[in-house]
C-alpha atoms as a PDB file:
ATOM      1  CA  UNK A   1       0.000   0.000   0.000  1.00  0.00           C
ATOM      2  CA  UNK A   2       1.067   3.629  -0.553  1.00  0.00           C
ATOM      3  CA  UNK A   3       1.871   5.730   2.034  1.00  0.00           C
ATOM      4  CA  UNK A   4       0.147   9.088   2.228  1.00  0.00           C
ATOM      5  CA  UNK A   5       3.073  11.382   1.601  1.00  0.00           C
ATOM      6  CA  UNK A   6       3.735   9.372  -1.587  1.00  0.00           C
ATOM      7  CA  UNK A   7       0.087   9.122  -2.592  1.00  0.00           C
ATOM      8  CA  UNK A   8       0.402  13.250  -2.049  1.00  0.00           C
ATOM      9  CA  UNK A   9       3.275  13.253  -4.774  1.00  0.00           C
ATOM     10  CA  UNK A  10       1.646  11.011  -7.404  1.00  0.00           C
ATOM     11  CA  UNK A  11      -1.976  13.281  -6.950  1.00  0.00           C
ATOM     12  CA  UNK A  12       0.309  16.222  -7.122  1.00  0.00           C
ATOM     13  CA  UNK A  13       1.790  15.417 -10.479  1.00  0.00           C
ATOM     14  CA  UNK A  14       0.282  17.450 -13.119  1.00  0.00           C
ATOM     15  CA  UNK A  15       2.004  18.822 -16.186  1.00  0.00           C
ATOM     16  CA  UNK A  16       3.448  22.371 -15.800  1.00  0.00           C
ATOM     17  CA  UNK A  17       4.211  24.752 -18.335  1.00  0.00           C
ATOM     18  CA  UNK A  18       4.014  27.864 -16.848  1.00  0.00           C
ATOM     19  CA  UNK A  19       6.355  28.743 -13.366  1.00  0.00           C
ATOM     20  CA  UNK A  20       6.424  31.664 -11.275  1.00  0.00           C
ATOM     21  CA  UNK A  21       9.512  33.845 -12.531  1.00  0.00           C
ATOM     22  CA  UNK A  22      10.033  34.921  -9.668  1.00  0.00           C
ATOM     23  CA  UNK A  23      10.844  31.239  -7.978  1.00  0.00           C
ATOM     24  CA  UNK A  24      14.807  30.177  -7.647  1.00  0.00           C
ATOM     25  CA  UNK A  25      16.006  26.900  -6.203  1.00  0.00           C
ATOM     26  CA  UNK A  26      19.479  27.494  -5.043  1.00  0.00           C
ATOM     27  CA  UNK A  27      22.101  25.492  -5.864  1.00  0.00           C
ATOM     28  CA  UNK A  28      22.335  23.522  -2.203  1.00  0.00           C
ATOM     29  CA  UNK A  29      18.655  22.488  -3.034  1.00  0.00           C
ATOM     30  CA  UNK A  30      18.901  21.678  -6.413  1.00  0.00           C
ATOM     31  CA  UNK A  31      22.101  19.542  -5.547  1.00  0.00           C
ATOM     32  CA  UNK A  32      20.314  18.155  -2.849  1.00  0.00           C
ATOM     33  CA  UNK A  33      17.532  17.244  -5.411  1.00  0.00           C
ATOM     34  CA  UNK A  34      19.949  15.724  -8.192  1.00  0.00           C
ATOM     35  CA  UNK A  35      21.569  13.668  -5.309  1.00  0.00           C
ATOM     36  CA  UNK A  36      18.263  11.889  -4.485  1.00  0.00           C
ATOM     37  CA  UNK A  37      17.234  11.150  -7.747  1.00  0.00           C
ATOM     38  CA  UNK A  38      20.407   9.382  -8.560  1.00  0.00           C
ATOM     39  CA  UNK A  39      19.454   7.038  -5.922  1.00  0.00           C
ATOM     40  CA  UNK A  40      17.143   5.329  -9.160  1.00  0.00           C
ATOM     41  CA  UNK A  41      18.717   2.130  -9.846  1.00  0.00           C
ATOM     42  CA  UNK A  42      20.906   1.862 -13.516  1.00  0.00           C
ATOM     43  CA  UNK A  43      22.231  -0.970 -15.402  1.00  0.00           C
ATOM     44  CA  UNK A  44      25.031  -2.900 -13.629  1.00  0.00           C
ATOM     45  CA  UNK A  45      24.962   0.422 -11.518  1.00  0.00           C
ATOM     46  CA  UNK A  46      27.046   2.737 -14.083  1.00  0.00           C
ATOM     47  CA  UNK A  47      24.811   5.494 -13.158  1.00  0.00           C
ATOM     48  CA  UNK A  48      25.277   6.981 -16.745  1.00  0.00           C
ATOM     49  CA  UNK A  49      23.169   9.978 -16.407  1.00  0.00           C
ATOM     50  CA  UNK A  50      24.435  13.531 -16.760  1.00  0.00           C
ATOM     51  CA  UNK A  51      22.803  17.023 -15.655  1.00  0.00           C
ATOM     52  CA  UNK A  52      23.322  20.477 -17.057  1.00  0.00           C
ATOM     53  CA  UNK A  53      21.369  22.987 -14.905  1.00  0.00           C
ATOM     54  CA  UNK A  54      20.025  25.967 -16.715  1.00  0.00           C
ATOM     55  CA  UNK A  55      19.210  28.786 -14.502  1.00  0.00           C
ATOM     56  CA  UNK A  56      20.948  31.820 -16.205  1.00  0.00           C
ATOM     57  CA  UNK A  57      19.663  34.394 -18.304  1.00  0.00           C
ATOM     58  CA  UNK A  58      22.424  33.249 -20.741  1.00  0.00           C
ATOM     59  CA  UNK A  59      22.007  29.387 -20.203  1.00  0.00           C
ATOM     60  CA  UNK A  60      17.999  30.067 -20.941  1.00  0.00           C
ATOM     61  CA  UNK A  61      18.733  32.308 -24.145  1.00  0.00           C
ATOM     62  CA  UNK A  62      21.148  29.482 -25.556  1.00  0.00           C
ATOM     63  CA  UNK A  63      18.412  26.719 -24.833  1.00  0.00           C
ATOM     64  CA  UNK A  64      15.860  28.754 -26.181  1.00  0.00           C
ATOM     65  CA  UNK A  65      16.026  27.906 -30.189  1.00  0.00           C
ATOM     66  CA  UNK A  66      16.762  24.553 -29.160  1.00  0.00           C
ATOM     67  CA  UNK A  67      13.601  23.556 -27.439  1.00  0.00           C
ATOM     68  CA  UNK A  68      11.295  24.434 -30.409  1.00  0.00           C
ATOM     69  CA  UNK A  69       7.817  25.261 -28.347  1.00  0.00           C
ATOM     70  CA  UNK A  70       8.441  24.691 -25.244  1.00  0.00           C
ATOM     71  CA  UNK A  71       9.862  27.863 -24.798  1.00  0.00           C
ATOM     72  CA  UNK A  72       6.910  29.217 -21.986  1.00  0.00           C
ATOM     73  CA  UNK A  73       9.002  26.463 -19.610  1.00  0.00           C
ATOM     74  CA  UNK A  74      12.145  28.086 -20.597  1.00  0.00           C
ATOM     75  CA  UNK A  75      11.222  31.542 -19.946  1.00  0.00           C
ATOM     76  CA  UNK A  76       9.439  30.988 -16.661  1.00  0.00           C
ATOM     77  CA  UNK A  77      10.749  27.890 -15.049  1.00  0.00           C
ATOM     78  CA  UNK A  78      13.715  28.075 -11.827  1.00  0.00           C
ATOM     79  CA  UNK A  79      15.621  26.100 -14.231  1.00  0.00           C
ATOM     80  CA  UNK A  80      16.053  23.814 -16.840  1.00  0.00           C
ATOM     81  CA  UNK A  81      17.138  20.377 -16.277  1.00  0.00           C
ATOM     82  CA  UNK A  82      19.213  18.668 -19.455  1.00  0.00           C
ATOM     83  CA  UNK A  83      19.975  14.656 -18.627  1.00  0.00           C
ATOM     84  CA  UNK A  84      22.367  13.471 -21.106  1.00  0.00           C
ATOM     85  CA  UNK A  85      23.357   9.859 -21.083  1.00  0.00           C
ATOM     86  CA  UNK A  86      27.598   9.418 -21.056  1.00  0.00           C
ATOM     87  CA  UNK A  87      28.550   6.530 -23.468  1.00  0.00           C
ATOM     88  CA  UNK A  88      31.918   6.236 -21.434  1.00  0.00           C
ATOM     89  CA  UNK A  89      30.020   5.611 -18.357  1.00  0.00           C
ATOM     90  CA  UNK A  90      31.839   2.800 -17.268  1.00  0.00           C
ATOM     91  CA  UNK A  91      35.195   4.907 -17.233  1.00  0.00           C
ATOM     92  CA  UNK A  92      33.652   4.904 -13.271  1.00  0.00           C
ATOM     93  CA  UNK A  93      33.377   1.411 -13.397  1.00  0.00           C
ATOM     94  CA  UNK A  94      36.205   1.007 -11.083  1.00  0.00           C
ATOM     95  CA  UNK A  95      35.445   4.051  -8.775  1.00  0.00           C
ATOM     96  CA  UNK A  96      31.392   3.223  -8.215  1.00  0.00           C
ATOM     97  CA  UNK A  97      32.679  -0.492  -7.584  1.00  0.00           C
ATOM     98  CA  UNK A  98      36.251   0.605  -5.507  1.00  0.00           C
ATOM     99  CA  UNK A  99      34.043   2.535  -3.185  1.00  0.00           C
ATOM    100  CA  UNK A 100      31.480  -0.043  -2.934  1.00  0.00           C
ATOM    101  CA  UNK A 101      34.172  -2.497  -1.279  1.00  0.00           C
ATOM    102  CA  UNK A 102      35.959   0.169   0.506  1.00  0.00           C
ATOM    103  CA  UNK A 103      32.337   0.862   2.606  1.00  0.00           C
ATOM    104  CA  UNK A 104      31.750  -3.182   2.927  1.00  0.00           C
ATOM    105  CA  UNK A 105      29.068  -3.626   0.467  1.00  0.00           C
ATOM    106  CA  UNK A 106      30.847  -5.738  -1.682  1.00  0.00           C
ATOM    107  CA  UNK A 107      33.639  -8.475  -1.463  1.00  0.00           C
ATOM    108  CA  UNK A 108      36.618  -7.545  -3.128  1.00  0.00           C
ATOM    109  CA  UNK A 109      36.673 -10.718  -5.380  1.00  0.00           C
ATOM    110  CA  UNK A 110      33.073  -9.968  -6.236  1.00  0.00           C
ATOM    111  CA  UNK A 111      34.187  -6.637  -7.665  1.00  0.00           C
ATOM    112  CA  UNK A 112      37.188  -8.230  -9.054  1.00  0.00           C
ATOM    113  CA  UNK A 113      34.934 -10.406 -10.951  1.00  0.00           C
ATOM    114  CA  UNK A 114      32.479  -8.166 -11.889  1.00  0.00           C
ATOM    115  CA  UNK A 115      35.029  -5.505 -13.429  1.00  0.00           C
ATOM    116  CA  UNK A 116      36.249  -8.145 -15.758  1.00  0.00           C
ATOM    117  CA  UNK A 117      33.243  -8.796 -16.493  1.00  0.00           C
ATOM    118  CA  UNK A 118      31.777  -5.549 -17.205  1.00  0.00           C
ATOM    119  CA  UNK A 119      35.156  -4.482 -19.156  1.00  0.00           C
ATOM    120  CA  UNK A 120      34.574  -7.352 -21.572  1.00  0.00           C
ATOM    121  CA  UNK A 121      30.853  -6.279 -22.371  1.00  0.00           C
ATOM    122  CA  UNK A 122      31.495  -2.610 -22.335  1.00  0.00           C
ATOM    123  CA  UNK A 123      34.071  -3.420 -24.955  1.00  0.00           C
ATOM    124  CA  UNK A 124      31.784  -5.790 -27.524  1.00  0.00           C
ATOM    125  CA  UNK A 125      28.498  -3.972 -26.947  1.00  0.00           C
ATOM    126  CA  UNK A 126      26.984  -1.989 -29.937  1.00  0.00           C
ATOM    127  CA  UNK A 127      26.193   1.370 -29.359  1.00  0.00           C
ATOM    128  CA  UNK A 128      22.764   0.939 -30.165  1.00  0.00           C
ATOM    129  CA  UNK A 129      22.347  -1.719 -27.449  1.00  0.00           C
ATOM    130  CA  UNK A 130      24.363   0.948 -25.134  1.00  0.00           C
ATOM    131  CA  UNK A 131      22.325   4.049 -26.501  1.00  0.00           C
ATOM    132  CA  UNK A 132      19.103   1.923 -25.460  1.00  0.00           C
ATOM    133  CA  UNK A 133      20.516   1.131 -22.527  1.00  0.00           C
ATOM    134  CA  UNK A 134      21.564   5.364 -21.436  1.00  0.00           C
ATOM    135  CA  UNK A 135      17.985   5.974 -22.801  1.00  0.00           C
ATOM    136  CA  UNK A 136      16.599   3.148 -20.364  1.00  0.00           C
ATOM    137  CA  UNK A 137      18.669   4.627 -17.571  1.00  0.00           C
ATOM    138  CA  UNK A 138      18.035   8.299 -18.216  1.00  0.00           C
ATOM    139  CA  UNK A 139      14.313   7.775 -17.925  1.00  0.00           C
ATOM    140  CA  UNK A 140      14.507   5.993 -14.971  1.00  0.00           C
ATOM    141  CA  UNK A 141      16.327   8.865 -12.979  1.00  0.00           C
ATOM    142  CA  UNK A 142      14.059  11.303 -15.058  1.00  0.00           C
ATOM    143  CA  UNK A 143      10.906  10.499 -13.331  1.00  0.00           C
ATOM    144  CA  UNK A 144      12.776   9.735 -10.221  1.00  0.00           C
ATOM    145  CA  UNK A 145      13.758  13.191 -10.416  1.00  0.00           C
ATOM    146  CA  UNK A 146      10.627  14.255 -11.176  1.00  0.00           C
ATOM    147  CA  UNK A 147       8.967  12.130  -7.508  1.00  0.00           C
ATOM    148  CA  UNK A 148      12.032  14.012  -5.492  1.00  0.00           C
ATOM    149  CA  UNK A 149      10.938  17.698  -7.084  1.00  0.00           C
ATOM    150  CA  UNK A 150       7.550  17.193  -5.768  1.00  0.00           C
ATOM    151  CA  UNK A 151       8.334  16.090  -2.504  1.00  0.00           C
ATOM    152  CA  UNK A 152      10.621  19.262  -2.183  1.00  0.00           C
ATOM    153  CA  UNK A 153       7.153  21.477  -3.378  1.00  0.00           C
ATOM    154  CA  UNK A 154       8.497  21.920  -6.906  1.00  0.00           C
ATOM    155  CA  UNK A 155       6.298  21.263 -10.233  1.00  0.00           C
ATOM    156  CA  UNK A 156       8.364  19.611 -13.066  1.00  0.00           C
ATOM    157  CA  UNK A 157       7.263  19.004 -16.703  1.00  0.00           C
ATOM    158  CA  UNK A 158       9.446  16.534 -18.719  1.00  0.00           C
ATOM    159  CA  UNK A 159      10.165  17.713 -22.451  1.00  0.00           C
ATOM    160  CA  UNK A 160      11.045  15.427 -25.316  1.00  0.00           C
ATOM    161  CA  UNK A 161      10.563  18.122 -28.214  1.00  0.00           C
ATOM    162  CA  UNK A 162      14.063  19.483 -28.256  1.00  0.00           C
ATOM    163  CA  UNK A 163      16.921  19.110 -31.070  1.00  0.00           C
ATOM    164  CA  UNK A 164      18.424  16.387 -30.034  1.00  0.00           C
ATOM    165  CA  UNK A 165      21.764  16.854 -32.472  1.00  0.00           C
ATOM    166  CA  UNK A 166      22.258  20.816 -31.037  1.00  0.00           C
ATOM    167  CA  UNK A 167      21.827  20.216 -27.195  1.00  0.00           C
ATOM    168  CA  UNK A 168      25.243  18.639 -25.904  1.00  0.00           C
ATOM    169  CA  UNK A 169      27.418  21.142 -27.846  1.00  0.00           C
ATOM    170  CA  UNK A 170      25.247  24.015 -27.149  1.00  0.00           C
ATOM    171  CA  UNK A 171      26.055  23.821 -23.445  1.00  0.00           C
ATOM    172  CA  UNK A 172      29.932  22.690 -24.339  1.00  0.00           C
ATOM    173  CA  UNK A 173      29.273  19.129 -24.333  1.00  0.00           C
ATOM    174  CA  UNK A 174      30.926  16.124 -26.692  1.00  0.00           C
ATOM    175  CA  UNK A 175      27.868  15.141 -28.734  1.00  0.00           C
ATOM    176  CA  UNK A 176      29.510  11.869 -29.339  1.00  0.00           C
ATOM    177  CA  UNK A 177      29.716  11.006 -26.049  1.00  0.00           C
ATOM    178  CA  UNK A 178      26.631  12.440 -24.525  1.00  0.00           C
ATOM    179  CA  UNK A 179      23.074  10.832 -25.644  1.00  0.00           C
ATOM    180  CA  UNK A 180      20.307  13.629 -24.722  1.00  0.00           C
ATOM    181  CA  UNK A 181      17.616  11.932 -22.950  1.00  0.00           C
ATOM    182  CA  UNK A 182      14.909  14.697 -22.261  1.00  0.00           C
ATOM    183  CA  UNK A 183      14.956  18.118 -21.108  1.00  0.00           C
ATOM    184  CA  UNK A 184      13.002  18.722 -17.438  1.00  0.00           C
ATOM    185  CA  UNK A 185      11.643  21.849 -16.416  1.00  0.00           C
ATOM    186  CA  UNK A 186      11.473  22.766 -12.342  1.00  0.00           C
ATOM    187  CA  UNK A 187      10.108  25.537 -10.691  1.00  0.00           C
ATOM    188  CA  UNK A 188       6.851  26.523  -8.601  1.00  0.00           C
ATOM    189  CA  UNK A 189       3.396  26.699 -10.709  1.00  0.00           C
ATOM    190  CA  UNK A 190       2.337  29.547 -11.808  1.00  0.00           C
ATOM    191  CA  UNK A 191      -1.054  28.372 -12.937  1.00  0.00           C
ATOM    192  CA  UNK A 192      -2.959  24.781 -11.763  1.00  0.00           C
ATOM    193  CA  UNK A 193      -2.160  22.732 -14.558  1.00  0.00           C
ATOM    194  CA  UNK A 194      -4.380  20.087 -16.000  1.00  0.00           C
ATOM    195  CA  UNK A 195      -5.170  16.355 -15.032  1.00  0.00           C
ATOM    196  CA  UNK A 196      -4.857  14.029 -18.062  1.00  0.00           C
ATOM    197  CA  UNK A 197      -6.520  11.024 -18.625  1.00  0.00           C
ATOM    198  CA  UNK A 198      -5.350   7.460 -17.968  1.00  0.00           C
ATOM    199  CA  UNK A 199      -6.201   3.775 -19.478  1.00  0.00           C
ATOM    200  CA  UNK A 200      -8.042   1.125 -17.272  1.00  0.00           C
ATOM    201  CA  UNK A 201      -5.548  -0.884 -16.068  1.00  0.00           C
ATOM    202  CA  UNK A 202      -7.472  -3.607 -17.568  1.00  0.00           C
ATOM    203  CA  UNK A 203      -6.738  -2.453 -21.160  1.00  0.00           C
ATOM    204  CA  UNK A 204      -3.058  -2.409 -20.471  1.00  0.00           C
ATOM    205  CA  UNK A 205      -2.417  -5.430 -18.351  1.00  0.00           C
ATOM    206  CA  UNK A 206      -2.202  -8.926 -19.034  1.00  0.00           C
ATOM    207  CA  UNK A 207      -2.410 -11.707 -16.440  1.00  0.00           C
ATOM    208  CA  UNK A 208      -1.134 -15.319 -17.951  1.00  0.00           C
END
């Protein structure tokens, strides 16, 4: 059974486009945010997500051609949340599993084992089957992101209409390393939002 405060979140969960301007999340908060959310659990636990916060005048000018009409979100949000997925993720293979033994949650030889492993697969795998996988990943810690927001008494509203081939080097990123997953808007609503419509769960469910 839910509990109450998380029944709160998931009633609270409408989709915002338009934030009160006047609304900042400083940084301690928003790190404090990001740091939750990237408790969601990843593949082999790579963690492969990436953030760029956009909160500037500047950062919001750059993203604004990019976002095609989403621009209301851009213009009156606290901040614009970019998750990118990293392709080299498991280049902190060795720290994420290092500091897992180091705090006894894992054997060393299970590490040991698990490195060679992963280095093996990360080294044969396609990059489609790896882009699927960052996508995967990224969407996870999206709406994960998206629970933590509301539980802090911020509105999100997660945008996929964006061009996907100028948003890592816009913001000084290596667009052949970094996948863009979605873009997330955060800030307090301006306006109530609207309630959308879901499936029975008996259309979408199959019991075998």
């Amino acid at each position: 059974m839910l509990t109450n405060d998380f029944n709160t979140i998931l009633a609270g969960r409408r989709s915002i486009r338009n934030y009160d301007p006047a609304v900042k999340i400083s940084k301690e908060e928003m790190n404090a945010i990001l740091t939750e959310a990237t408790l969601a659990p990843s593949s082999v636990n790579m963690q492969p997500w990436r953030f760029v916060v956009v909160e500037s005048d500047e950062g919001k000018a750059t993203l604004k051609p990019i976002i095609r009409f989403n621009t209301l979100q851009n213009d009156t949000s606290s901040a614009m949340i970019l998750i990118f997925g990293d392709r080299n993720c498991f280049d902190f293979g060795e720290e994420i599993y290092g500091t897992a033994v180091e705090r006894g949650l894992m054997p060393q030889e299970v590490k040991d084992r698990q490195i060679a492993a992963l280095t093996n697969h990360y080294n044969t795998i396609s990059d489609d089957k790896l882009k699927e996988i960052l996508l995967i990943d990224g969407g996870i810690v999206a709406m994960q992101l998206m629970l933590v927001a509301r539980k802090y008494g911020y509105d999100t509203n997660p945008i996929g209409g964006f061009e996907e081939d100028q948003l890592a080097e816009a913001f000084g990123l290596d667009a052949n390393r970094y996948v863009p997953v979605m873009v997330l808007s955060i800030g307090k609503a301006n306006e109530e939002g609207y309630a959308s419509v879901r499936l029975p769960i008996e259309k979408i469910t199959e019991w075998k």
